[in-house]
Protein backbone atom coordinates (compact mmCIF):
# COMPACT_ATOMS: atom_id res chain seq x y z
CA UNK A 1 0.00 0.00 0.00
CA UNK A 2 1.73 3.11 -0.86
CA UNK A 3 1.96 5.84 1.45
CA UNK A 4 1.35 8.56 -0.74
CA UNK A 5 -2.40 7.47 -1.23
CA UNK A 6 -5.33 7.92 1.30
CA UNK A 7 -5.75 4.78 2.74
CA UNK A 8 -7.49 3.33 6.01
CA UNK A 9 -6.38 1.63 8.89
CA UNK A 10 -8.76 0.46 11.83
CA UNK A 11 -8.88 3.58 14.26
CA UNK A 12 -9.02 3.98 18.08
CA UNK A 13 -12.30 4.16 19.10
CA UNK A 14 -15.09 2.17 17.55
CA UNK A 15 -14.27 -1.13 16.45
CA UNK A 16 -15.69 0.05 13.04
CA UNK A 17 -14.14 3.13 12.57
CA UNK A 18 -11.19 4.24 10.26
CA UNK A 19 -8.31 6.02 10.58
CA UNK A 20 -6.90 7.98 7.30
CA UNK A 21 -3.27 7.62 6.86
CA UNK A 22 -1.13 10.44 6.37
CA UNK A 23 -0.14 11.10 2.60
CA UNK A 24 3.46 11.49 1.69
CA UNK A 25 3.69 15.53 1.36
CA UNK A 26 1.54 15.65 4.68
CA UNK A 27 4.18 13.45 6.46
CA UNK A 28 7.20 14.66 4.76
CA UNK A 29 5.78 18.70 5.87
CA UNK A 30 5.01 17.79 9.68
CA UNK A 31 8.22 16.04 10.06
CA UNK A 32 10.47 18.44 8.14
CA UNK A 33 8.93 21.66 9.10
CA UNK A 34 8.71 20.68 12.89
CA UNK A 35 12.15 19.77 13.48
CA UNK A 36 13.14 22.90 11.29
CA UNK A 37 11.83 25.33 13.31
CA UNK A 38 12.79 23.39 16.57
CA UNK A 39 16.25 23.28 15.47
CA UNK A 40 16.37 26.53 14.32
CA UNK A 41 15.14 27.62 17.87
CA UNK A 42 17.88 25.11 19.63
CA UNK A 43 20.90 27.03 16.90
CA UNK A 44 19.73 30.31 17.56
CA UNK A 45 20.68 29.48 20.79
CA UNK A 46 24.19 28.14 20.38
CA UNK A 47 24.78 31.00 17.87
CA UNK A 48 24.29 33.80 20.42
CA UNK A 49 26.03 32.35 23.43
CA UNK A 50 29.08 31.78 21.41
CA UNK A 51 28.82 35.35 19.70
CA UNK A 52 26.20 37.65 22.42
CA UNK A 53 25.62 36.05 25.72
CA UNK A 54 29.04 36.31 27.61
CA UNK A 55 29.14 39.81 27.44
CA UNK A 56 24.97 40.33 27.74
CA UNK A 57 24.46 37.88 30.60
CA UNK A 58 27.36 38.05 32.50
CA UNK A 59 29.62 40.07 34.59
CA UNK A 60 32.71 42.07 32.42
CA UNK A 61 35.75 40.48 33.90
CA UNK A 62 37.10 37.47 32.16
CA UNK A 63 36.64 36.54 28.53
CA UNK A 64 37.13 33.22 28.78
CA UNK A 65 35.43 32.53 31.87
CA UNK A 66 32.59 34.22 30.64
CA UNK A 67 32.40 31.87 27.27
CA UNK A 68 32.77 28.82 29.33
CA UNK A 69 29.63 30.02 31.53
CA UNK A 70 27.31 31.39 28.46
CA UNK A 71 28.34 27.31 27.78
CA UNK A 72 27.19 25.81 30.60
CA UNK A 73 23.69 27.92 30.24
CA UNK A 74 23.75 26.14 26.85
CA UNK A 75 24.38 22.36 28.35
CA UNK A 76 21.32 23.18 30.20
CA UNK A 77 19.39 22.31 27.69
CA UNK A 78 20.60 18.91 27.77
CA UNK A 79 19.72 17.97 31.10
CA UNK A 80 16.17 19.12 30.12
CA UNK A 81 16.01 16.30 27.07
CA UNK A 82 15.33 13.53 29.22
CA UNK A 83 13.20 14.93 31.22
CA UNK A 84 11.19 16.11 28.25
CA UNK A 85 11.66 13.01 26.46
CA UNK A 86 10.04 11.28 29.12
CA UNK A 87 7.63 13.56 29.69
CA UNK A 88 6.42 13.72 25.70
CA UNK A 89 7.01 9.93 25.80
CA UNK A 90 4.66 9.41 28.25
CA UNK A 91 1.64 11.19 26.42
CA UNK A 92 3.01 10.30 22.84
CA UNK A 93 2.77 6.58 23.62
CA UNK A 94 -0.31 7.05 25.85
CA UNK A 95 -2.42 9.57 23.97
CA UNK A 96 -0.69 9.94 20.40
CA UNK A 97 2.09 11.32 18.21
CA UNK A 98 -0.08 14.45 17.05
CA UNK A 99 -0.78 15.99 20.24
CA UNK A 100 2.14 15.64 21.78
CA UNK A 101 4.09 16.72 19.25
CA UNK A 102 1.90 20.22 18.87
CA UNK A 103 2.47 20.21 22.78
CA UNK A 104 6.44 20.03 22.14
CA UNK A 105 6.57 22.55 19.41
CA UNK A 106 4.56 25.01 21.72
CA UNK A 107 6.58 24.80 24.74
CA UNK A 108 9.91 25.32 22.74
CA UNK A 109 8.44 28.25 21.02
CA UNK A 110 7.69 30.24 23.93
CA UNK A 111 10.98 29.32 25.76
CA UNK A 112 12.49 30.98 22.09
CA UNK A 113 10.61 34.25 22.17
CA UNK A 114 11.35 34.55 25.88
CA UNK A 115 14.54 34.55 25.59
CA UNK A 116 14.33 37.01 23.11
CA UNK A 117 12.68 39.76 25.82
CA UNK A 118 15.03 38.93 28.44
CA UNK A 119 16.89 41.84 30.00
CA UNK A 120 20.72 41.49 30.28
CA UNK A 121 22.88 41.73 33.03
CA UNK A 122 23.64 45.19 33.40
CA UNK A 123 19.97 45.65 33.94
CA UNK A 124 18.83 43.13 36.42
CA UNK A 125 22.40 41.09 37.71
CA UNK A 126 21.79 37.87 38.57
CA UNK A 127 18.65 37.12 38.05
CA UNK A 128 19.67 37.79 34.17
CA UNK A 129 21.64 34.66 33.89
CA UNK A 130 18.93 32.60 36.21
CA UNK A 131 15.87 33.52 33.66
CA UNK A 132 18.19 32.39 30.65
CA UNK A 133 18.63 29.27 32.04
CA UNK A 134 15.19 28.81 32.81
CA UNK A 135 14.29 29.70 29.61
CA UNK A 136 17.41 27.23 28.06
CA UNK A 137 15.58 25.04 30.37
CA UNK A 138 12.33 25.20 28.19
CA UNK A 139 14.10 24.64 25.06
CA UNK A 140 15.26 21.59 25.54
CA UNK A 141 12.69 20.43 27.42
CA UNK A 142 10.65 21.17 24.10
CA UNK A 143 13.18 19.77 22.40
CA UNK A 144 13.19 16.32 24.56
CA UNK A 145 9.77 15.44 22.93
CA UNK A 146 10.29 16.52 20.04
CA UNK A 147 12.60 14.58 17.70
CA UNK A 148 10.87 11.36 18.72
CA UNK A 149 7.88 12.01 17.74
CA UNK A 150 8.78 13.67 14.33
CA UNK A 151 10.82 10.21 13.42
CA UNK A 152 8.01 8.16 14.41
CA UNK A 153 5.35 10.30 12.02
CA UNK A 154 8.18 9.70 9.45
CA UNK A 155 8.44 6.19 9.80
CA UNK A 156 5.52 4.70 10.94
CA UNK A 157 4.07 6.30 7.76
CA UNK A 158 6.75 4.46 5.92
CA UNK A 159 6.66 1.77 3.58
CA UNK A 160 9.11 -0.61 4.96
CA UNK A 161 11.80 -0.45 2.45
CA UNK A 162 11.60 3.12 2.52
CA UNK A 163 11.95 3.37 6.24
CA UNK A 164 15.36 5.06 6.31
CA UNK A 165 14.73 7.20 3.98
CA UNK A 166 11.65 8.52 5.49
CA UNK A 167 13.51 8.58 8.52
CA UNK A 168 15.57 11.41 7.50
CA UNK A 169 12.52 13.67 6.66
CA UNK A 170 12.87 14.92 10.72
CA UNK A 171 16.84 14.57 10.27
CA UNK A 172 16.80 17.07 7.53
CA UNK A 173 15.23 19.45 9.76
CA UNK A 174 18.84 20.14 11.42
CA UNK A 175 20.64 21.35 8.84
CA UNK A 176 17.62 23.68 7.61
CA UNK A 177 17.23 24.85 10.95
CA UNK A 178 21.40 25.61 11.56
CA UNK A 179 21.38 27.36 8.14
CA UNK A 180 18.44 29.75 8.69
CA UNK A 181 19.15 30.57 11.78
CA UNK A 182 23.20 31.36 11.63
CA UNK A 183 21.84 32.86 7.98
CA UNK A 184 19.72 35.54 9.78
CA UNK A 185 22.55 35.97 12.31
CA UNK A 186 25.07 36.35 9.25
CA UNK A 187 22.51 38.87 7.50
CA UNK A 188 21.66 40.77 10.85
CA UNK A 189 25.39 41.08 11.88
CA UNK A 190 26.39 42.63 8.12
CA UNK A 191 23.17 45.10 7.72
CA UNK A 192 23.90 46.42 11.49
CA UNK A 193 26.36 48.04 13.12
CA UNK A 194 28.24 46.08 16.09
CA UNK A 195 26.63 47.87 18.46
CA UNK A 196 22.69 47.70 17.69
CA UNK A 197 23.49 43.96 16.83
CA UNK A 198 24.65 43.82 20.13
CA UNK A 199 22.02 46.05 22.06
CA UNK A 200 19.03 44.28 20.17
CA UNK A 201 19.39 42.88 17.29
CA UNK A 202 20.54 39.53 18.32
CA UNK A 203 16.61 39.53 19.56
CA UNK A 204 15.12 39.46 15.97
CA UNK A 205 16.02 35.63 15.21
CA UNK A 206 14.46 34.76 19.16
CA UNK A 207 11.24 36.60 18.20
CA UNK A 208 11.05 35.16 14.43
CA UNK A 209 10.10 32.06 16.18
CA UNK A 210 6.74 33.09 17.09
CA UNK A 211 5.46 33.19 13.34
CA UNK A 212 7.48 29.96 12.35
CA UNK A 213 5.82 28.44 15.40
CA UNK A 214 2.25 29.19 14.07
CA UNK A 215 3.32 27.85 10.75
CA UNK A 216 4.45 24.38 12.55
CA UNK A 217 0.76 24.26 14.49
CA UNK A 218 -0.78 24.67 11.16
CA UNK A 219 1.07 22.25 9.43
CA UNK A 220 0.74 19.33 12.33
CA UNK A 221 -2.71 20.07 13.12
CA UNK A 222 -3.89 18.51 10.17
CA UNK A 223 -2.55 15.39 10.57
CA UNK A 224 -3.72 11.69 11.04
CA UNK A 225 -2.64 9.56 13.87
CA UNK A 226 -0.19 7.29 12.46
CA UNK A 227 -1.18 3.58 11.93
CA UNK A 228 0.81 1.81 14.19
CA UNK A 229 -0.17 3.80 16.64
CA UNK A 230 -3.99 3.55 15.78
CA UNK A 231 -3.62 -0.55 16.18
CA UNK A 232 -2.10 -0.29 19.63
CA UNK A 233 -5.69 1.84 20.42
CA UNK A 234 -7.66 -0.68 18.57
CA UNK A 235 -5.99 -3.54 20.29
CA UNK A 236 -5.94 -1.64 23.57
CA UNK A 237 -2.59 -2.17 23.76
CA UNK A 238 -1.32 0.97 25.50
CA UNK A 239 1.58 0.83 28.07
CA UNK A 240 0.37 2.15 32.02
CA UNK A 241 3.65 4.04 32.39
CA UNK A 242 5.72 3.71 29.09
CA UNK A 243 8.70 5.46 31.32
CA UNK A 244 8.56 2.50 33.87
CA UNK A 245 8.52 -0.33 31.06
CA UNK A 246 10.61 0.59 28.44
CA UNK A 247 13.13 0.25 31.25
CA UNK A 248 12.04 -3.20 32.36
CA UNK A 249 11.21 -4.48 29.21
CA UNK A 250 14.08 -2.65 26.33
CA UNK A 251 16.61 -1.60 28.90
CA UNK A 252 19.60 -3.21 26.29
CA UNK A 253 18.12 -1.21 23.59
CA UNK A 254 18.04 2.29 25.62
CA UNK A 255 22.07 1.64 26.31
CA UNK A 256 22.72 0.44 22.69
CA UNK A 257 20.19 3.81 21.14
CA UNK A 258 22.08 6.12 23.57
CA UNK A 259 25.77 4.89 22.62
CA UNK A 260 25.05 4.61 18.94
CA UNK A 261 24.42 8.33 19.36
CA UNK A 262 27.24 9.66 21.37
CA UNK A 263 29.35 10.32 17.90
CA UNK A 264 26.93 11.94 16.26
CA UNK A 265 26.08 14.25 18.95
CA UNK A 266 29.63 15.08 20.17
CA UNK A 267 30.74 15.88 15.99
CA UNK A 268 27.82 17.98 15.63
CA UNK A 269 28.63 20.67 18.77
CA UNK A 270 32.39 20.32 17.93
CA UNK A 271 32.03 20.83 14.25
CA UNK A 272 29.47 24.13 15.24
CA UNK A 273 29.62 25.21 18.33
CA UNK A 274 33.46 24.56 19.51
CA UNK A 275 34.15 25.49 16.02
CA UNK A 276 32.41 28.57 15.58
CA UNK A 277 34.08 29.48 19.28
CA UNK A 278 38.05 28.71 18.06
CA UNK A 279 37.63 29.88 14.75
CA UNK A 280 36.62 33.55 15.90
CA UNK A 281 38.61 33.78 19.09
CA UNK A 282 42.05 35.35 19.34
CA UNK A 283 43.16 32.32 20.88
CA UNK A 284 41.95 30.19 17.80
CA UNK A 285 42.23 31.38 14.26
CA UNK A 286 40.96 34.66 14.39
CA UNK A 287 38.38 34.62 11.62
CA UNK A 288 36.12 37.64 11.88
CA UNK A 289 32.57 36.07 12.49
CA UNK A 290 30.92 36.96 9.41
CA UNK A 291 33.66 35.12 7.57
CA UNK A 292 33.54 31.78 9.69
CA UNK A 293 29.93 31.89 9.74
CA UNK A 294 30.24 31.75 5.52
CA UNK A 295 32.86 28.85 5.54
CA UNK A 296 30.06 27.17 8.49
CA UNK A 297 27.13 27.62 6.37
CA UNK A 298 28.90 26.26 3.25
CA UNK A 299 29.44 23.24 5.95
CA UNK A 300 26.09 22.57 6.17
CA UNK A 301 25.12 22.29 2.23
CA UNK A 302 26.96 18.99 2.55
CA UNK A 303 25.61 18.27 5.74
CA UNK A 304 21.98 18.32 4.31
CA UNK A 305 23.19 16.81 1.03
CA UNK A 306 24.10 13.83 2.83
CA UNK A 307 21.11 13.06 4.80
CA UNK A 308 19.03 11.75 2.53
CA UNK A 309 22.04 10.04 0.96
CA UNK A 310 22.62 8.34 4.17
CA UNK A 311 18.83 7.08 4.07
CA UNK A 312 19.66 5.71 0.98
CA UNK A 313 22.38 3.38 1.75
CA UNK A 314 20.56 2.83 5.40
CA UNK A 315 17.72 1.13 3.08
CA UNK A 316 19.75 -0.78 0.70
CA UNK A 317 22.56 -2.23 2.44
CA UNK A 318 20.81 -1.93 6.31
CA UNK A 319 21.92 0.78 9.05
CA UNK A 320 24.34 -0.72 10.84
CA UNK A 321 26.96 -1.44 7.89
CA UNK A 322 26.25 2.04 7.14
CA UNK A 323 26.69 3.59 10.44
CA UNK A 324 30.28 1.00 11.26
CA UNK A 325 31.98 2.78 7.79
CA UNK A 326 30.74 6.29 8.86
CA UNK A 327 31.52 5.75 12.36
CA UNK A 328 35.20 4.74 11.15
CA UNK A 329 35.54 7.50 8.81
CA UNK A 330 34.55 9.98 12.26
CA UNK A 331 37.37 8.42 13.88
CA UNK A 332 39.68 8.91 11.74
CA UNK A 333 38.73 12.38 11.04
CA UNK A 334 39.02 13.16 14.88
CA UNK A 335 42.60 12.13 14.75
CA UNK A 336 43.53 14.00 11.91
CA UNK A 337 41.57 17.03 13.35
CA UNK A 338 44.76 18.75 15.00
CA UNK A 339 47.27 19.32 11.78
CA UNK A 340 43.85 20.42 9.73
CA UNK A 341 41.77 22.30 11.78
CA UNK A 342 44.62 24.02 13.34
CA UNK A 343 46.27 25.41 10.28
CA UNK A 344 45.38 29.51 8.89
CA UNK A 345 44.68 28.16 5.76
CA UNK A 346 40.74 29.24 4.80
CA UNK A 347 41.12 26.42 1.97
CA UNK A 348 41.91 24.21 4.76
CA UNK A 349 39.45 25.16 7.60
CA UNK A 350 36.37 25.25 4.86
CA UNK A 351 37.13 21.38 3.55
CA UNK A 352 37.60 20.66 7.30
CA UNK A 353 34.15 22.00 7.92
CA UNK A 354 32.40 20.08 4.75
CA UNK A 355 34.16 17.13 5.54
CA UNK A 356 33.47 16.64 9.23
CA UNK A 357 29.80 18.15 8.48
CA UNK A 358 29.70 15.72 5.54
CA UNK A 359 30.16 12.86 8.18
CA UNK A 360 27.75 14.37 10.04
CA UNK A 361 24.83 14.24 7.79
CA UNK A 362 26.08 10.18 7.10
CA UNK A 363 25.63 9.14 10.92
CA UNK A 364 22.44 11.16 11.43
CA UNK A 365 20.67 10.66 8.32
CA UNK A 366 19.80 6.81 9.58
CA UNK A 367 19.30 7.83 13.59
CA UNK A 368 15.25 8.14 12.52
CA UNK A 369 14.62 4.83 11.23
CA UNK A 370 17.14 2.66 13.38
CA UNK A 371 16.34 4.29 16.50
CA UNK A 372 12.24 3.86 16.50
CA UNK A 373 13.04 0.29 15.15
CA UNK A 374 14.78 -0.77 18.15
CA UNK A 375 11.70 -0.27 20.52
CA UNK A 376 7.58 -1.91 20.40
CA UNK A 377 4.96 0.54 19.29
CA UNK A 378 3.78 0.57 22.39
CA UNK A 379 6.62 2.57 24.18
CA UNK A 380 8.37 3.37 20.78
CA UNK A 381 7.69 7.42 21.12
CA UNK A 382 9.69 7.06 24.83
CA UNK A 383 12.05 4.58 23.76
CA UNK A 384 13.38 6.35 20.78
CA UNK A 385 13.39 9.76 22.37
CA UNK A 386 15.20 8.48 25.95
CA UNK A 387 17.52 7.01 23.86
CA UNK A 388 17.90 9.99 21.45
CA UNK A 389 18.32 12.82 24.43
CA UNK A 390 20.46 10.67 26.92
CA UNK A 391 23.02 10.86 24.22
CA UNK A 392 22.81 14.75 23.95
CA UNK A 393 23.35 14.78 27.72
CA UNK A 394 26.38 12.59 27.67
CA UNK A 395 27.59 13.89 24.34
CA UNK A 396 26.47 17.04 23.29
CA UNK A 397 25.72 19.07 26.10
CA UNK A 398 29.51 18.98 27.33
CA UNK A 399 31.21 18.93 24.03
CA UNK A 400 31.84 22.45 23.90
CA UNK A 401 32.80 23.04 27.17
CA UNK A 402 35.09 19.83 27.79
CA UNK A 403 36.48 20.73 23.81
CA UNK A 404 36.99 24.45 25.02
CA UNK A 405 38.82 23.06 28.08
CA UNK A 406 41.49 20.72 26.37
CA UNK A 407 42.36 22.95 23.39
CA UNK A 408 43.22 25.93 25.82
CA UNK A 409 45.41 23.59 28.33
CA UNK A 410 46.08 20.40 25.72
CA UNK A 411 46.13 21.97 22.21
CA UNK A 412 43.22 21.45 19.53
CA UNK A 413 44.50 18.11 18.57
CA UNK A 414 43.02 16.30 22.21
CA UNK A 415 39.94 17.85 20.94
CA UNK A 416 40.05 15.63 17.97
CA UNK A 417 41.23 12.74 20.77
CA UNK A 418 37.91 13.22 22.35
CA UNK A 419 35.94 12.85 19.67
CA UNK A 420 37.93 9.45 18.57
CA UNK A 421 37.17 7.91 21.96
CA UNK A 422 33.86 9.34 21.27
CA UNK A 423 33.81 7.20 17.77
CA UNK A 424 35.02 4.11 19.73
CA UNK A 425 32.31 3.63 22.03
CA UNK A 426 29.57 4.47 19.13
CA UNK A 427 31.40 1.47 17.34
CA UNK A 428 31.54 -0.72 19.95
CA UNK A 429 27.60 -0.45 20.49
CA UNK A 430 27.08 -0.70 17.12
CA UNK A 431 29.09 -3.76 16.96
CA UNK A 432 26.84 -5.64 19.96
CA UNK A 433 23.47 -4.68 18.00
CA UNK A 434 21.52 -6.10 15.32
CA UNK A 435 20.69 -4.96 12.10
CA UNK A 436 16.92 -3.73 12.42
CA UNK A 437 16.09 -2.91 8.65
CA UNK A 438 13.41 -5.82 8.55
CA UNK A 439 11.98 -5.07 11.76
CA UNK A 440 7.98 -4.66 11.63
CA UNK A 441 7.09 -1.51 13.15
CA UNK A 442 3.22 -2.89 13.86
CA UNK A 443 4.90 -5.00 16.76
C-alpha cells in the first residue's frame, strides 16, 4: 500500500471506525517543518552564546570565563532532554504522536521568544543569567519530545523499504534549521552596526520564532494519527507508564540507542559550536565572524546533502553497515583534526568543515529509522526519544565546554582525541546490535 495514497487503517475508538493515513507531502511537511523550526530555535541558541551572551548575561571580567559560563547555560538544555523526552514519551505513547508533538513545538516556542525579551545583566544582575537558564531550560525540554515524535510520524508512515529514507525527513530538519538561523545571524550582523546587533538585534532571530511556530501548528494540526499507533488503540494495547517499562522491558536497547548516538552528537557541537568558538577567538584562528559563519554555512550544504544520501544506503545495504563505515571514517577524522583544523589556511578550515559536516549528515541521516526500530509501538515514542536525548546529555551538552577546556590547556589536537574515543564507544555499540532494517514496526 503506498503511502502517498489515502488509505485506512482500523482507528481507536469504535471497532468500526477508520483512521486515514497520512499522505506522503503531509508526512514529509510535519516532520520536516517541525524539526526545522525546533532546530532553528535550539541554533539560535548556540549562535548567540558563542557570539552575544558572555558579554549580555554576564559580569565584564574574564573573557574566557565568561564563554565557558554562556556554555554551561547552553548544556542546560541537555539535562532538560530527558526529562522532556520522558515527559512527551509518556503522552506520545499514551495519547498519540499528534498531540504531543503540537504540545512540544509550543513549549519550545515560547521558551524561544522569551529569551528574546530577556533583559541582560547590566539591567537586572543575577537574576539575568537565572531567567536564561530557565528559559534554556524550556528549550530543551521542548526539544526532549520533540525529535521522537517527528521520526516516528516519518516512519511509521513508511513503507518498509523506505523506512530510512523517510527517517531522515525529521533529520533534515537540522541542517535547515542551523542554516536559517546562523543565515539571519550572518545577514543581521552585516546590515547592522556592532553595536545595535549587540544592544538588540541579536533579539530578531528569538522573536522570528513566534510566526514559524504558528506555521508548525498549522502544518501538524492537520494530521492523522499514524497507523501503528492507531492498532495499539484498537488492540488496547497501550503501556500504564511507558517510562517504567521501556526500562524493564528494552533496557539493552536504551544503552545500545544512547551509545550509537554519542558520535553523532559530540561531531555535531564540535564541528558548530566549539568550532564557531576557536575559529573567531584570538586564541583560535581569528576569523572575523561573518567570515567563519560563511565557511560554516557552506558546511552545512553537505551536511543536508548527505542526509538523505545516508537514508539511501541505510535502506539498501541496512543501518548498521552504514553507520560501522561512517563511524570509522569519524574516527579517523578526529585524529587527523589537529594538523587540519589548526592550520590559517581558509582552503583548509572550509574542507575541514564540509568534511566533518559531511560525516555528520552520514551518521544522522539513519538515527530516525534505526532508532524507532529498536523499541515496540507501544513505548516506541519514549524509547526512541530516551535514547535519542540521553546521548545529547552525555555527548552534546559537554562537548563544547570539555572541547573548550582541552584545546586551551592540551592543544586542539586532544579535541580531535575526544571525539575518537567518542567514535570508539559508538562502534563498539554498534558492533553488539543487530541490524533492524526488517523489523515490523506494527509489533
Amino acid at each position: 500500500m503506498a503511502v502517498g495514497h489515502t488509505s485506512q487503517v482500523r482507528g481507536s475508538g469504535d471497532p468500526g471506525s477508520k483512521t486515514p493515513r497520512n499522505s506522503t507531502r503531509q508526512v514529509v511537511l510535519a516532520s520536516l517543518v517541525g524539526t526545522s523550526i525546533e532546530f532553528y530555535d535550539f541554533y539560535v541558541y548556540a549562535t548567540a552564546a558563542v557570539l552575544i551572551f558572555p558579554k549580555l548575561f554576564f559580569p565584564a571580567g574574564d573573557e574566557t570565563a565568561a564563554t565557558l559560563n554562556s556554555l554551561a547555560t547552553f548544556g542546560i538544555a541537555f539535562v532538560a532532554r530527558p526529562v522532556g523526552s520522558a515527559l512527551f514519551g509518556h503522552f506520545g505513547d499514551r495519547i498519540g504522536r499528534k498531540a504531543t508533538l503540537v504540545a512540544s513545538l509550543l513549549t519550545m516556542g515560547i521558551s524561544t521568544v522569551l529569551i528574546g525579551l530577556l533583559p541582560g545583566y547590566a539591567q537586572i544582575g543575577i537574576v539575568a543569567p537565572l531567567l536564561l537558564a530557565l528559559c534554556r531550560f524550556g528549550q530543551g525540554l521542548g526539544l526532549g519530545g520533540e525529535w521522537g515524535g517527528a521520526a516516528l510520524l516519518a516512519t511509521e508512515n513508511a513503507p518498509p523499504r523506505k523506512r530510512a529514507l523517510f527517517g531522515t525527513f525529521p533529520q533534515l530538519g537540522a541542517p535547515i534549521g542551523f542554516f536559517f538561523a546562523n543565515g539571519l545571524f550572518l545577514i543581521l550582523s552585516g546590515v547592522m552596526s556592532d553595536a545595535a546587533f549587540a544592544s538588540w538585534g541579536w533579539r530578531i532571530p528569538f522573536l522570528v520564532s513566534a510566526v514559524l511556530v504558528i506555521v508548525g501548528l498549522w502544518v501538524r494540526l492537520s494530521l492523522n494519527e499514524t497507523p501503528a499507533f492507531a492498532k495499539v488503540l484498537e488492540n488496547n494495547e497501550r503501556a500504564k507508564v511507558p517510562f517504567v517499562q521501556v526500562f524493564r522491558t528494552d533496557f539493552k536497547a536504551l544503552v545500545l540507542g544512547t551509545f550509537i548516538m554519542l558520535a553523532t552528537y559530540v561531531l555535531f557541537y564540535l564541528m558548530t559550536v566549539f568550532s564557531l568558538s576557536y575559529g573567531t577567538s584570538d586564541s583560535g584562528l581569528g576569523y572575523e565572524r561573518s567570515t567563519f559563519l560563511v565557511m560554516l554555512l557552506v558546511g552545512v550544504v553537505f551536511f543536508g546533502l548527505t542526509v538523505p544520501v545516508a537514508g539511501l544506503l541505510a535502506d539498501r545495504y541496512g543501518r548498521r553497515s552504514t553507520l560501522v563505515v561512517t563511524t570509522l571514517a569519524i574516527i579517523v577524522f578526529g585524529l587527523l583534526m589537529g594538523p587540519w583544523f589548526g592550520t590559517h589556511s581558509t582552503t583548509a578550515t572550509v574542507l575541514f568543515l564540509v568534511v566533518g559536516l559531511g560525516l555528520m549528515g552520514m551518521t544522522f541521516g539513519p538515527m530516525g529509522a534505526l532508532l524507532p526500530e529498536l523499541f515496540p509501538t507501544a513505548v516506541r515514542y519514549t524509547g526512541a526519544s530516551v535514547s535519542y536525548n540521553l546521548a545529547s546529555l552525555l555527548g552534546a551538552s559537554v562537548a563544547p565546554y570539555i572541547a573548550t577546556w582541552l584545546a586551551g590547556s592540551y592543544g586542539l589536537g586532544w579535541v580531535g582525541v575526544y571525539l575518537a574515543v567518542a567514535g570508539a564507544v559508538t562502534l563498539i555499540a554498534l558492533l553488539a546490535s543487530r541490524e533492524t532494517r526488517e523489523k515490523s514496526l506494527e509489533a
